[in-house]
PDB file of N, CA and C in Angstrom:
ATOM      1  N   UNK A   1    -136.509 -53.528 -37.530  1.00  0.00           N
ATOM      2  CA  UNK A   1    -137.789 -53.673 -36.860  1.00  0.00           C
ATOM      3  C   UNK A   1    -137.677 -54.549 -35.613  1.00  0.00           C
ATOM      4  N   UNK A   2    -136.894 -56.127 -35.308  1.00  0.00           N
ATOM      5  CA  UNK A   2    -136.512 -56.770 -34.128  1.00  0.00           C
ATOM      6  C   UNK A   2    -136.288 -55.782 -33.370  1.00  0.00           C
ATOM      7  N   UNK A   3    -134.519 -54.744 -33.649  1.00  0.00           N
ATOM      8  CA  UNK A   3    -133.821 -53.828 -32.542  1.00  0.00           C
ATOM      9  C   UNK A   3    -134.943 -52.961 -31.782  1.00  0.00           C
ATOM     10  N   UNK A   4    -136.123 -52.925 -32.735  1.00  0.00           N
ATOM     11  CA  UNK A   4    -136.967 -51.612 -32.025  1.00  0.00           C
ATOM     12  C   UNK A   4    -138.167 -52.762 -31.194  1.00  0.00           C
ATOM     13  N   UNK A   5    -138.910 -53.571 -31.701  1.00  0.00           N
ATOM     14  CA  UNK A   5    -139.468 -54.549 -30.653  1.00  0.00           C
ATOM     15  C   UNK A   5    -138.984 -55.056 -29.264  1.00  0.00           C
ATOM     16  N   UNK A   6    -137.440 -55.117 -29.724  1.00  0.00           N
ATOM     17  CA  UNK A   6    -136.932 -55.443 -28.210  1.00  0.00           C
ATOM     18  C   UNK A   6    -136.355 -54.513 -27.315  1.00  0.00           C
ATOM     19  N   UNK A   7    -135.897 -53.088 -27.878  1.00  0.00           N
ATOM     20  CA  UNK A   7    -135.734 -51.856 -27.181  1.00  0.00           C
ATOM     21  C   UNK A   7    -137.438 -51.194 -26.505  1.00  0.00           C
ATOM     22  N   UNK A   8    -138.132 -51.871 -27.081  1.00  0.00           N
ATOM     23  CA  UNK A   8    -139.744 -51.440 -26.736  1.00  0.00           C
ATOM     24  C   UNK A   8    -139.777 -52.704 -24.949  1.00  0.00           C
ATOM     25  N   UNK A   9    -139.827 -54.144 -25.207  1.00  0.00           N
ATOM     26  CA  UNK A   9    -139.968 -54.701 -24.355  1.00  0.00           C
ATOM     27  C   UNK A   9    -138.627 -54.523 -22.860  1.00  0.00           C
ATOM     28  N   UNK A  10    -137.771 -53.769 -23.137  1.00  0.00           N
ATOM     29  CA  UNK A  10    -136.527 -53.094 -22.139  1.00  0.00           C
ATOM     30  C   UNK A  10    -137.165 -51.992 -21.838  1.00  0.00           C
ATOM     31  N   UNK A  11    -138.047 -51.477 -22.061  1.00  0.00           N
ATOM     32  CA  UNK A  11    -138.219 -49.839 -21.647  1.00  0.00           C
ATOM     33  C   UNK A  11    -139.125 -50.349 -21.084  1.00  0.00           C
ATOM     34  N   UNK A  12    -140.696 -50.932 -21.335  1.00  0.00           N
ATOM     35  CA  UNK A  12    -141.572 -51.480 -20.838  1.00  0.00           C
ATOM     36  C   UNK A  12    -141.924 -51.568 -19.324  1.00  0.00           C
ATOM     37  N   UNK A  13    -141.023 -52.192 -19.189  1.00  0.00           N
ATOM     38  CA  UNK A  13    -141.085 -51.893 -17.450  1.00  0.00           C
ATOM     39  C   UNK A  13    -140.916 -51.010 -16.390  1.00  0.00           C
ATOM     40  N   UNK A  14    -140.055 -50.624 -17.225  1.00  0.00           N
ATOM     41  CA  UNK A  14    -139.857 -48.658 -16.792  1.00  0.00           C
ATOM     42  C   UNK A  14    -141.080 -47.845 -17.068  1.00  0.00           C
ATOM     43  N   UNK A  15    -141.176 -48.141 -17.834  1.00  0.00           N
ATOM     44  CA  UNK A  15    -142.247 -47.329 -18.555  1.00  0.00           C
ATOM     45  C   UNK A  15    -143.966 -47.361 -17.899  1.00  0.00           C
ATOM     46  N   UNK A  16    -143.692 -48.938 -17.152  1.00  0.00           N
ATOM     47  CA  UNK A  16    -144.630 -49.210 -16.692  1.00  0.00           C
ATOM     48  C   UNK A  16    -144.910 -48.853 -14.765  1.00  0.00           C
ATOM     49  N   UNK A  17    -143.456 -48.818 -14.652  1.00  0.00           N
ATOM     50  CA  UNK A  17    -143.273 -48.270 -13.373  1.00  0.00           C
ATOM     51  C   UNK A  17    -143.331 -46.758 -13.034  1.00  0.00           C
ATOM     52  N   UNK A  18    -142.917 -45.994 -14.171  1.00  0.00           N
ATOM     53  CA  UNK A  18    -143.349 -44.542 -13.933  1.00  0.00           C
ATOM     54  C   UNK A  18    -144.844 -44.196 -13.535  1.00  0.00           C
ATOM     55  N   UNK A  19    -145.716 -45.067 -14.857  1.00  0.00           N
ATOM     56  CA  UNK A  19    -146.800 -44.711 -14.252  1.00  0.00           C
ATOM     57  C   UNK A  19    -147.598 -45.281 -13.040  1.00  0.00           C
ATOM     58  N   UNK A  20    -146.944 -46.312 -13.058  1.00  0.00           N
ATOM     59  CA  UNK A  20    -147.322 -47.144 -11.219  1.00  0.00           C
ATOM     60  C   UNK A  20    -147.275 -45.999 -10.539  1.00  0.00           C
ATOM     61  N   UNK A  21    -145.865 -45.136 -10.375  1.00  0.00           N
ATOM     62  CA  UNK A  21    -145.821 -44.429  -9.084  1.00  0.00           C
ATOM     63  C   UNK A  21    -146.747 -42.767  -9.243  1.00  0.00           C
ATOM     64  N   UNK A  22    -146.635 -42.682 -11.025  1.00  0.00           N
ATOM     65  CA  UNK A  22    -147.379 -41.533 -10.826  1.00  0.00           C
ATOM     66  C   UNK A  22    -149.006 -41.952 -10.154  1.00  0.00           C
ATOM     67  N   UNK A  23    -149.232 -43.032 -10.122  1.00  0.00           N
ATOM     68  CA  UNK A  23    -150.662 -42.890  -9.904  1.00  0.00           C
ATOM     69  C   UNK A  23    -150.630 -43.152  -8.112  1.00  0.00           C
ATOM     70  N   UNK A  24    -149.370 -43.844  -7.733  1.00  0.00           N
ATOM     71  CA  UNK A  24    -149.200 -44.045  -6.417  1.00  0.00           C
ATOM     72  C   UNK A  24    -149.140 -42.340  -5.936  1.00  0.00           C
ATOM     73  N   UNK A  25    -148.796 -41.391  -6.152  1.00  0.00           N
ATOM     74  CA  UNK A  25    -148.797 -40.387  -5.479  1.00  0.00           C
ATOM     75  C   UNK A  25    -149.690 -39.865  -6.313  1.00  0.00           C
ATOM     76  N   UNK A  26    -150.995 -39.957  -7.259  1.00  0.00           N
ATOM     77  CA  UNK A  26    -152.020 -39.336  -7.548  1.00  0.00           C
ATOM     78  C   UNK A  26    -152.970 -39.885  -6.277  1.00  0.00           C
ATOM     79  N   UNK A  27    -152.840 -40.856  -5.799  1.00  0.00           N
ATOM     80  CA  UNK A  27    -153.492 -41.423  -4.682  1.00  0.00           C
ATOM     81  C   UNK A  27    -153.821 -40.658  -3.138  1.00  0.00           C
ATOM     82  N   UNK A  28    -152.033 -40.264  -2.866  1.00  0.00           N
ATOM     83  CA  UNK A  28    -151.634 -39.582  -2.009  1.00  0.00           C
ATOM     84  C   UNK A  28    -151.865 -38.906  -1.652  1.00  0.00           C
ATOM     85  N   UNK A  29    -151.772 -37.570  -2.754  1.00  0.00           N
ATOM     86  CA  UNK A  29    -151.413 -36.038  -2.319  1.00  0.00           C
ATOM     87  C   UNK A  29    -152.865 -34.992  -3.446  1.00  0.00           C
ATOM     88  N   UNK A  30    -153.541 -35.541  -4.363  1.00  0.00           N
ATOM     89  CA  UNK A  30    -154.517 -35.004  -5.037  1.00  0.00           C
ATOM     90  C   UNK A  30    -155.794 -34.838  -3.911  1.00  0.00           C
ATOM     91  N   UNK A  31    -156.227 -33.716  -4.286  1.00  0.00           N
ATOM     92  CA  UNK A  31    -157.066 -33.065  -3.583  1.00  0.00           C
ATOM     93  C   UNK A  31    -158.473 -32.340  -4.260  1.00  0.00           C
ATOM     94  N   UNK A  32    -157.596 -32.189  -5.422  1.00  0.00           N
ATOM     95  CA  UNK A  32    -159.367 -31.480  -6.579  1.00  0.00           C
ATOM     96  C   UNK A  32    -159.514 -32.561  -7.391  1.00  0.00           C
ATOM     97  N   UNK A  33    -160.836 -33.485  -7.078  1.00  0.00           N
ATOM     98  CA  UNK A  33    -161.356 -34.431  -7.687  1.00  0.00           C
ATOM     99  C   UNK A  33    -161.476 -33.788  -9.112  1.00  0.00           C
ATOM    100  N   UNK A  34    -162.157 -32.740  -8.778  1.00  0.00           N
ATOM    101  CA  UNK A  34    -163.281 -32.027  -9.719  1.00  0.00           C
ATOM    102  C   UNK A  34    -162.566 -32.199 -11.727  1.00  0.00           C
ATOM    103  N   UNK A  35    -161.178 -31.923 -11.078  1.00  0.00           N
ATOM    104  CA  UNK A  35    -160.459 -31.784 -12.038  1.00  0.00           C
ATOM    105  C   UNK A  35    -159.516 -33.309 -12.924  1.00  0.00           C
ATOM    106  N   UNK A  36    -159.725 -33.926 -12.249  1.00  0.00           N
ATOM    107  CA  UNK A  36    -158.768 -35.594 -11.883  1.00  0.00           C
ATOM    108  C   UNK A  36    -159.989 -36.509 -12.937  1.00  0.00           C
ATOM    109  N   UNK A  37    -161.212 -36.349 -12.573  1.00  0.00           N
ATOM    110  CA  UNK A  37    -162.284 -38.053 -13.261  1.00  0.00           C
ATOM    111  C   UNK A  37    -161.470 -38.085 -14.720  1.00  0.00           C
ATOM    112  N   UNK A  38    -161.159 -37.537 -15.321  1.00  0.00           N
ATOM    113  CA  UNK A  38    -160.683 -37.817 -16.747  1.00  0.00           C
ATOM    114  C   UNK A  38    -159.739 -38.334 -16.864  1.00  0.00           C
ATOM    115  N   UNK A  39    -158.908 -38.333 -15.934  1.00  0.00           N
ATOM    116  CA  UNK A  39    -157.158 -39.174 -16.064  1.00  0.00           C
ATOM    117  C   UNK A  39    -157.213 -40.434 -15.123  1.00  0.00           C
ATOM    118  N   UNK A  40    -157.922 -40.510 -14.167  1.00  0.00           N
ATOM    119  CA  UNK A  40    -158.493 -41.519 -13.226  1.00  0.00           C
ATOM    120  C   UNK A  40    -158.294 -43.014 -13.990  1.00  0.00           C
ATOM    121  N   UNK A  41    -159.179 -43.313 -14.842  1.00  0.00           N
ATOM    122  CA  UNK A  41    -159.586 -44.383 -15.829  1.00  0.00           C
ATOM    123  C   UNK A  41    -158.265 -45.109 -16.488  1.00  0.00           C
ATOM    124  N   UNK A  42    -157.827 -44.069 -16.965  1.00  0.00           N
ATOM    125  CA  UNK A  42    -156.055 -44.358 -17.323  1.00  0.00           C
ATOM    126  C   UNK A  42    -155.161 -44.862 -16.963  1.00  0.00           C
ATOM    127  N   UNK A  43    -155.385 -43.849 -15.668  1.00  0.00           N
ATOM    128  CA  UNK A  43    -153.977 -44.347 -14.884  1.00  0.00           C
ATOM    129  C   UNK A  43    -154.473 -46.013 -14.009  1.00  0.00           C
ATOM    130  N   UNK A  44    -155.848 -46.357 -13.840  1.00  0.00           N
ATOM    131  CA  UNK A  44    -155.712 -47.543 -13.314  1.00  0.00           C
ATOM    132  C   UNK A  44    -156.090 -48.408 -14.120  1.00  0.00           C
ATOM    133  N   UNK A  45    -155.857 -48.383 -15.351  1.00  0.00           N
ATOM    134  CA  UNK A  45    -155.578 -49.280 -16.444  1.00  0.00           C
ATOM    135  C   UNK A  45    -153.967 -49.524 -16.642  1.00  0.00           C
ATOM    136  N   UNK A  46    -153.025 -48.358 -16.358  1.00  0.00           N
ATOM    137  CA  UNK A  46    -151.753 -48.468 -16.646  1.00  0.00           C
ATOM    138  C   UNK A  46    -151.318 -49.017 -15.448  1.00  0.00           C
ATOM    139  N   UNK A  47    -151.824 -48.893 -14.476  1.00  0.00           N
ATOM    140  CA  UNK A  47    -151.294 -49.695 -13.118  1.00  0.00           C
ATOM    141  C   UNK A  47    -151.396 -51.137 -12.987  1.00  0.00           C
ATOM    142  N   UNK A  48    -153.468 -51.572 -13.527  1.00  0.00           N
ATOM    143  CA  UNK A  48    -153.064 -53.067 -13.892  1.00  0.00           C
ATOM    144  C   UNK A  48    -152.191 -53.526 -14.279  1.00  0.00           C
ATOM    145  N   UNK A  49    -151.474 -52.756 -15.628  1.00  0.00           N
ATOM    146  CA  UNK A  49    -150.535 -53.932 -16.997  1.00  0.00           C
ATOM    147  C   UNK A  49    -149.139 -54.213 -15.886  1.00  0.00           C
ATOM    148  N   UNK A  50    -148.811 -52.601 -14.749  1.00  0.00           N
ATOM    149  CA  UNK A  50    -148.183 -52.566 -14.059  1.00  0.00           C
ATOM    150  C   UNK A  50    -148.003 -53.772 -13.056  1.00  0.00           C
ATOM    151  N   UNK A  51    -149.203 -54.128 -12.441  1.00  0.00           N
ATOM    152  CA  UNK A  51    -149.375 -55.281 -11.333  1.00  0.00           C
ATOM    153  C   UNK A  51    -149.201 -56.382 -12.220  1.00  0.00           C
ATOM    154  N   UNK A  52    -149.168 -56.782 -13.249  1.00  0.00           N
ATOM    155  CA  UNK A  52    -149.419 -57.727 -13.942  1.00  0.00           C
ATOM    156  C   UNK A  52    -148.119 -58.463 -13.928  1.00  0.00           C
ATOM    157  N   UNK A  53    -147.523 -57.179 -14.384  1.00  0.00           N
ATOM    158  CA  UNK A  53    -145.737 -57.529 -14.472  1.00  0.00           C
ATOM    159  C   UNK A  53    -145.292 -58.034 -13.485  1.00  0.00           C
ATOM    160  N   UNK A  54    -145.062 -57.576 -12.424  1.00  0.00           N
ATOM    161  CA  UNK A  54    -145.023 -57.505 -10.980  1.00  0.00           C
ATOM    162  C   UNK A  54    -145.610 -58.664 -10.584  1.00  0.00           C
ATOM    163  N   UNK A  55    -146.768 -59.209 -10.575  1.00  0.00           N
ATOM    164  CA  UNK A  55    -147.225 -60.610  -9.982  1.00  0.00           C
ATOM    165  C   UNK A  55    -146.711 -61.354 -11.147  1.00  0.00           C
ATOM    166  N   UNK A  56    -146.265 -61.462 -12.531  1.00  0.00           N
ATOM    167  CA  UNK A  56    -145.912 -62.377 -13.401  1.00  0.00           C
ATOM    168  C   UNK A  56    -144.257 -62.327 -12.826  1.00  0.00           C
ATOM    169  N   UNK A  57    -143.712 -61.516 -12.271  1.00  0.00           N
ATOM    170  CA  UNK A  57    -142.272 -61.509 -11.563  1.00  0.00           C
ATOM    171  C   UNK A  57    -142.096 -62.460 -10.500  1.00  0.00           C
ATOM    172  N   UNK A  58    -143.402 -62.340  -9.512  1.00  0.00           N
ATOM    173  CA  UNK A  58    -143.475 -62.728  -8.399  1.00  0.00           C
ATOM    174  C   UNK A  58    -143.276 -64.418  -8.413  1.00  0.00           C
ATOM    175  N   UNK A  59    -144.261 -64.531  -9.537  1.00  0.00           N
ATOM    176  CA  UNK A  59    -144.915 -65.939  -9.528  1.00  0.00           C
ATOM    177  C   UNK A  59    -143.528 -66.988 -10.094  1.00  0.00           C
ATOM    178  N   UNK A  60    -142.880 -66.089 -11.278  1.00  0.00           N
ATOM    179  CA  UNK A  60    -141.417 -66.426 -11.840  1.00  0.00           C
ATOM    180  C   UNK A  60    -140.687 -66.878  -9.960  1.00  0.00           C
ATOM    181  N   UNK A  61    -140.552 -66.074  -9.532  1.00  0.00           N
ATOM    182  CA  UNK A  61    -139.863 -66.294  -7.999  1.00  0.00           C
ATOM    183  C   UNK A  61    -139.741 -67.521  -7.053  1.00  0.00           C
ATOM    184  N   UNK A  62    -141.243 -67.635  -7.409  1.00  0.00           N
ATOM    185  CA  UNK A  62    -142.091 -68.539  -6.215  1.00  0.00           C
ATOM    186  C   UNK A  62    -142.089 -69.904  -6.786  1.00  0.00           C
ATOM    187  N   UNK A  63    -141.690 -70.190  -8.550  1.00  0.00           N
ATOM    188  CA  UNK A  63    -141.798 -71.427  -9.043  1.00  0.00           C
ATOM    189  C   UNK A  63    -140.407 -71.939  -8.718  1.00  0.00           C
ATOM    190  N   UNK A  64    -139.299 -71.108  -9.008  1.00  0.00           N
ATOM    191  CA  UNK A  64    -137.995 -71.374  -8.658  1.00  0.00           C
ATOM    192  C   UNK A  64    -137.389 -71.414  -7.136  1.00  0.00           C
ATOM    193  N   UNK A  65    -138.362 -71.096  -5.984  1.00  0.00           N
ATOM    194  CA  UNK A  65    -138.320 -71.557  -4.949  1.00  0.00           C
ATOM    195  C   UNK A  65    -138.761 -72.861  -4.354  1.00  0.00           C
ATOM    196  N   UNK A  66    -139.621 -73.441  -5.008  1.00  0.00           N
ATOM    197  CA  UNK A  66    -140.521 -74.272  -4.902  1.00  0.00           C
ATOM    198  C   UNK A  66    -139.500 -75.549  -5.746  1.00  0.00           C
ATOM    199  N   UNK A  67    -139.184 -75.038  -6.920  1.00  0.00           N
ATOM    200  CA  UNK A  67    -138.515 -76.040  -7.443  1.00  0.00           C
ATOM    201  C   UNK A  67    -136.605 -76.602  -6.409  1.00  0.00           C
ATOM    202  N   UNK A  68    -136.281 -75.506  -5.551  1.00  0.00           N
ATOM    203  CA  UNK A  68    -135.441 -75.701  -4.816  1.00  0.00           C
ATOM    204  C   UNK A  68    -135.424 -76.455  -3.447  1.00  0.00           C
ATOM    205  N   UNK A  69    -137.166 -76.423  -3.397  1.00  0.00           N
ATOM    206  CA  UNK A  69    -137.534 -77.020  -2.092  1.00  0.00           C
ATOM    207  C   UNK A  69    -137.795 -75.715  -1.256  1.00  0.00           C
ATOM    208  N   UNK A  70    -138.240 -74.837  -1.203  1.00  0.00           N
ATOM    209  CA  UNK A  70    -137.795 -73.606   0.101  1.00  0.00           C
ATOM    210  C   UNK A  70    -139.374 -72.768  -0.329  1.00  0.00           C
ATOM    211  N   UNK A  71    -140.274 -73.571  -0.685  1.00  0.00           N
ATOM    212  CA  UNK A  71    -141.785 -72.974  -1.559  1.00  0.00           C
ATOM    213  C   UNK A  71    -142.345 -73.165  -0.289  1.00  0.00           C
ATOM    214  N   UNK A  72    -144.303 -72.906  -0.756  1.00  0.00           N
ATOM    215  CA  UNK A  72    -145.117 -72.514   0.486  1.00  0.00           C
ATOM    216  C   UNK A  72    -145.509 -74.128   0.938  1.00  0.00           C
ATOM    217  N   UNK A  73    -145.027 -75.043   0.529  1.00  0.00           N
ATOM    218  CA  UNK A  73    -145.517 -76.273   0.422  1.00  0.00           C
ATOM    219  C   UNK A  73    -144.394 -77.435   1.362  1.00  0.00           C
ATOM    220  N   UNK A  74    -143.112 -76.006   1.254  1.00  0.00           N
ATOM    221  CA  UNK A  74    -142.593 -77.021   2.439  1.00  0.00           C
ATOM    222  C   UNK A  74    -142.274 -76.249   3.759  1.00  0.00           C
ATOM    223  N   UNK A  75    -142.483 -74.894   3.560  1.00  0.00           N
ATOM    224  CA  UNK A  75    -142.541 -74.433   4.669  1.00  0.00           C
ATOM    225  C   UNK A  75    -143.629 -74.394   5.440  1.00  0.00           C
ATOM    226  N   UNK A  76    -145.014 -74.894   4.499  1.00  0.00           N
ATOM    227  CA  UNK A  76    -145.814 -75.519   5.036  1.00  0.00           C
ATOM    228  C   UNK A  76    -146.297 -77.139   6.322  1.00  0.00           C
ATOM    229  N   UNK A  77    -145.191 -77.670   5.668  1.00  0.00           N
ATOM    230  CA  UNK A  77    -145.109 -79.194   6.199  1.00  0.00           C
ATOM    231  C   UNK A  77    -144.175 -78.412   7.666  1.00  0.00           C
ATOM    232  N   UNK A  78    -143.481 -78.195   7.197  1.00  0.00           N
ATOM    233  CA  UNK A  78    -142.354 -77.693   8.466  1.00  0.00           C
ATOM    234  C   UNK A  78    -143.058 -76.846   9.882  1.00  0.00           C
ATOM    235  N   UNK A  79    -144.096 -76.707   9.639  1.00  0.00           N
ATOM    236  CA  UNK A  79    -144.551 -75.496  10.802  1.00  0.00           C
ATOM    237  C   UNK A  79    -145.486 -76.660  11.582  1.00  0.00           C
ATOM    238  N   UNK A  80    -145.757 -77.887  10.632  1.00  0.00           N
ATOM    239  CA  UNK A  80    -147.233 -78.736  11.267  1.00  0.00           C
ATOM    240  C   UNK A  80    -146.714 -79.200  12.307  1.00  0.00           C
TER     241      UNK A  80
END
């Protein structure tokens, strides 16, 4: 039951990026609404959990820059 919890949290992001992009080119190139309101709801629920990851990546980034000195706080001081 662990091997499959943590083969679940490895796919996850993949999993979460497929549907990022399917909805990035549902954005794009869809043309018959008429037919789309039903999958709509979905896919920008699966895109949140998507952004979520993605800004929880970001933010991982920005603490370990910051902790190096090279954050928005000293490239802040540096420009005054």
């Amino acid at each position: 039951a662990a091997g499959a919890a943590k083969n679940r949290e490895t796919i996850r992001p993949y999993f979460v990026l497929l549907f990022s992009a399917a909805f990035a080119v549902y954005l794009f190139i869809e043309v018959q609404y008429r037919y789309s309101y039903l999958l709509m709801p979905a896919l920008i629920i699966m895109l949140s959990d998507g952004l979520e990851v993605f800004a929880s990546k970001t933010k991982d980034g920005k603490n370990e820059a910051e902790k190096r000195g090279k954050g928005s706080k000293a490239a802040a001081g540096a420009y005054r």
